[in-house]
N, C-alpha and C. Protein backbone atom coordinates (compact mmCIF):
# COMPACT_ATOMS: atom_id res chain seq x y z
N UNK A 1 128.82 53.50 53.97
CA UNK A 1 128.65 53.40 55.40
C UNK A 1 128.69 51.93 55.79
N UNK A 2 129.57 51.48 56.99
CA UNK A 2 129.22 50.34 57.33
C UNK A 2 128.10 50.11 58.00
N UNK A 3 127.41 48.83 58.00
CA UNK A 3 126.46 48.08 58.46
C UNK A 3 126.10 48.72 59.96
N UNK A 4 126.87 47.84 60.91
CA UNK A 4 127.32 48.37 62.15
C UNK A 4 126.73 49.35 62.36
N UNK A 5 127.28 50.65 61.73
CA UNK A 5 127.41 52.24 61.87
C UNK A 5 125.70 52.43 61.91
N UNK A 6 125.02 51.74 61.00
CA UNK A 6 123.65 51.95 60.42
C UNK A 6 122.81 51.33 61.21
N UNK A 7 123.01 50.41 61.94
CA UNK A 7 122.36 49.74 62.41
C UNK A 7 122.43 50.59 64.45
N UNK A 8 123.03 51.20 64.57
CA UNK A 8 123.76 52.51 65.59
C UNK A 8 122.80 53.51 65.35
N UNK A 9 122.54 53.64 64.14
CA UNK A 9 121.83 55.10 64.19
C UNK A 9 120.30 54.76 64.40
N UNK A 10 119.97 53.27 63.83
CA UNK A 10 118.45 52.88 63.92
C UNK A 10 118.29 52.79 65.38
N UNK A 11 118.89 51.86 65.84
CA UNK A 11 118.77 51.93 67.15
C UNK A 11 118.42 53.26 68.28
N UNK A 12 119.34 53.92 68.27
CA UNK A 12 119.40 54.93 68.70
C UNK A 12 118.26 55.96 68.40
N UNK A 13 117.68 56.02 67.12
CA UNK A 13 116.80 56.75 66.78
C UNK A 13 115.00 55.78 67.04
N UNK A 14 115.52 54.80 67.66
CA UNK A 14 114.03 54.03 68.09
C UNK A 14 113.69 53.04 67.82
N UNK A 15 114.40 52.78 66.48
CA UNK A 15 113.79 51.87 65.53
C UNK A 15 114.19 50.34 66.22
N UNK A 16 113.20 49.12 65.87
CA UNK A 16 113.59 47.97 66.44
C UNK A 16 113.61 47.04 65.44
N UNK A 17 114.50 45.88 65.69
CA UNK A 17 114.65 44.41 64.63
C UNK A 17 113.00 43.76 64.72
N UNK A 18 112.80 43.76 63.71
CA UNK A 18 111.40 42.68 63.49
C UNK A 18 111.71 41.42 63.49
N UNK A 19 112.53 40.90 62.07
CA UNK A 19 112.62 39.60 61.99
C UNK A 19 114.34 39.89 60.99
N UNK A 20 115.38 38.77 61.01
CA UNK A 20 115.85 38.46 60.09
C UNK A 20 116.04 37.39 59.21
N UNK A 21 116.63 37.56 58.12
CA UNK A 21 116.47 36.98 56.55
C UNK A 21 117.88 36.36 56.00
N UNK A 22 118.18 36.14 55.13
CA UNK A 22 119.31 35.50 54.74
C UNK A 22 120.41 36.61 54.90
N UNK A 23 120.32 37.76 53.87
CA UNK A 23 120.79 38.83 53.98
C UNK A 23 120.30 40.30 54.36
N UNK A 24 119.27 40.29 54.60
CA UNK A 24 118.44 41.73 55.21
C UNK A 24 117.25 41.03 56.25
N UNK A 25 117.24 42.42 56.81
CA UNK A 25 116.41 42.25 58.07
C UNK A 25 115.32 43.37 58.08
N UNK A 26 114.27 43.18 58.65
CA UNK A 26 113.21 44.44 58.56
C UNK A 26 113.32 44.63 59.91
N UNK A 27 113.40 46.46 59.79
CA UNK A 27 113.46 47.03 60.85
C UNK A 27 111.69 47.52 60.73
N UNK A 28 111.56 48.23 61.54
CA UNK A 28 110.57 48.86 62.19
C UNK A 28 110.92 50.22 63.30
N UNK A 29 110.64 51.49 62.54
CA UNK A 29 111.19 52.63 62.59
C UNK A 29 109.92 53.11 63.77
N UNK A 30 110.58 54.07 64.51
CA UNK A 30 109.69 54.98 65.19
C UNK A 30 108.08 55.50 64.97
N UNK A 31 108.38 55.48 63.71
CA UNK A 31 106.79 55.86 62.79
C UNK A 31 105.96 54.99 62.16
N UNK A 32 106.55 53.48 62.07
CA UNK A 32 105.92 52.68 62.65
C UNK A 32 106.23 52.20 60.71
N UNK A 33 106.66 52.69 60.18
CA UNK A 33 107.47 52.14 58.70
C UNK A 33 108.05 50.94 59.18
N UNK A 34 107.61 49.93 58.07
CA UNK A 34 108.79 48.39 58.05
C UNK A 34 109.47 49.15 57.11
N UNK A 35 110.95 48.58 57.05
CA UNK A 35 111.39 48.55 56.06
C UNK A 35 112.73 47.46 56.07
N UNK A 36 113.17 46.83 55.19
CA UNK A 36 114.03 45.87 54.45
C UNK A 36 115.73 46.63 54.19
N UNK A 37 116.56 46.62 55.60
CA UNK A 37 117.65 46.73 55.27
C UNK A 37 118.75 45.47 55.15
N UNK A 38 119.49 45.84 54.30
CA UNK A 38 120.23 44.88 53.75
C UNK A 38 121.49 44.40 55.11
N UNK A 39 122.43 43.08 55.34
CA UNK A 39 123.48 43.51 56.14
C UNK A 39 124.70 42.82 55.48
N UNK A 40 124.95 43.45 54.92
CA UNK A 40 126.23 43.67 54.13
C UNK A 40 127.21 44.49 54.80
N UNK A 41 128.51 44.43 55.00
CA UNK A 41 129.68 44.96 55.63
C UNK A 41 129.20 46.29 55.12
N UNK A 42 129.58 46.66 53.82
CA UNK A 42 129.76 48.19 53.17
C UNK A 42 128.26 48.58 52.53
N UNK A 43 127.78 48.72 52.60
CA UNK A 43 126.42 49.98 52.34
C UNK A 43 126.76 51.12 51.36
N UNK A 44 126.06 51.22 50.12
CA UNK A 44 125.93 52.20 49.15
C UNK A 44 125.20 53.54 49.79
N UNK A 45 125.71 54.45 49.84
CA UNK A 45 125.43 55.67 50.28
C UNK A 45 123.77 55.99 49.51
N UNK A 46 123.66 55.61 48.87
CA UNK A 46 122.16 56.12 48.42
C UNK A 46 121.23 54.70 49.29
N UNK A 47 121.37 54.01 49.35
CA UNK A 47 120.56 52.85 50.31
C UNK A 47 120.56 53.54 51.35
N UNK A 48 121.56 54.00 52.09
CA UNK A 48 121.57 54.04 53.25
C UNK A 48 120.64 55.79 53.57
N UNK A 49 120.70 56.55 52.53
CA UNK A 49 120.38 57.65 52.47
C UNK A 49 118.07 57.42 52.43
N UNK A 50 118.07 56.60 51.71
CA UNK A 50 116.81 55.91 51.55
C UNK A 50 116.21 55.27 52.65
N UNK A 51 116.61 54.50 53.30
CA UNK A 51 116.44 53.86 54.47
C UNK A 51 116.33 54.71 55.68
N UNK A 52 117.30 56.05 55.88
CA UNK A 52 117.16 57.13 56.93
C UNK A 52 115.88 57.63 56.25
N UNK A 53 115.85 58.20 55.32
CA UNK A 53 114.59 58.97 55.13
C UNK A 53 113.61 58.11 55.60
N UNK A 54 113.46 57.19 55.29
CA UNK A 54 112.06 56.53 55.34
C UNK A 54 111.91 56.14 56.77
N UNK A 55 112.39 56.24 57.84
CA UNK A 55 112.31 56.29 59.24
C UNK A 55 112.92 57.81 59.76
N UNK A 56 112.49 58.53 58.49
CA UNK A 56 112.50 60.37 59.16
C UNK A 56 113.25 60.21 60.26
N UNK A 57 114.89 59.98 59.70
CA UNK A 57 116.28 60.11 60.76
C UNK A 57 116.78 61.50 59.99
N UNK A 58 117.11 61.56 58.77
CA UNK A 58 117.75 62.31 57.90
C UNK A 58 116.49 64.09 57.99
């Protein structure tokens, strides 16, 4: 999945930018989870699968 695409669905599903980092940024999900996504063009389908769960999108 691209970045972009992922960063579309956080949004949309609530979640907001906390702070960013060299290469990842912590979001802050609806449920009130930080979590550490990476922003890399292309995204490994299991990261990205990890990261939805853990802001209960998936």
């Amino acid at each position: 999945m691209k970045y972009y695409v992922l960063k579309q669905k956080l949004i949309k599903n609530g979640a907001i930018l906390i702070r960013q980092g060299g290469k990842h940024e912590i979001w802050k999900g609806a449920n009130g989870v930080c979590r550490s996504v990476p922003r890399h063009k292309d995204l490994n389908e299991n990261t990205v699968k990890s990261i939805l769960k853990a802001f209960n999108i998936l």
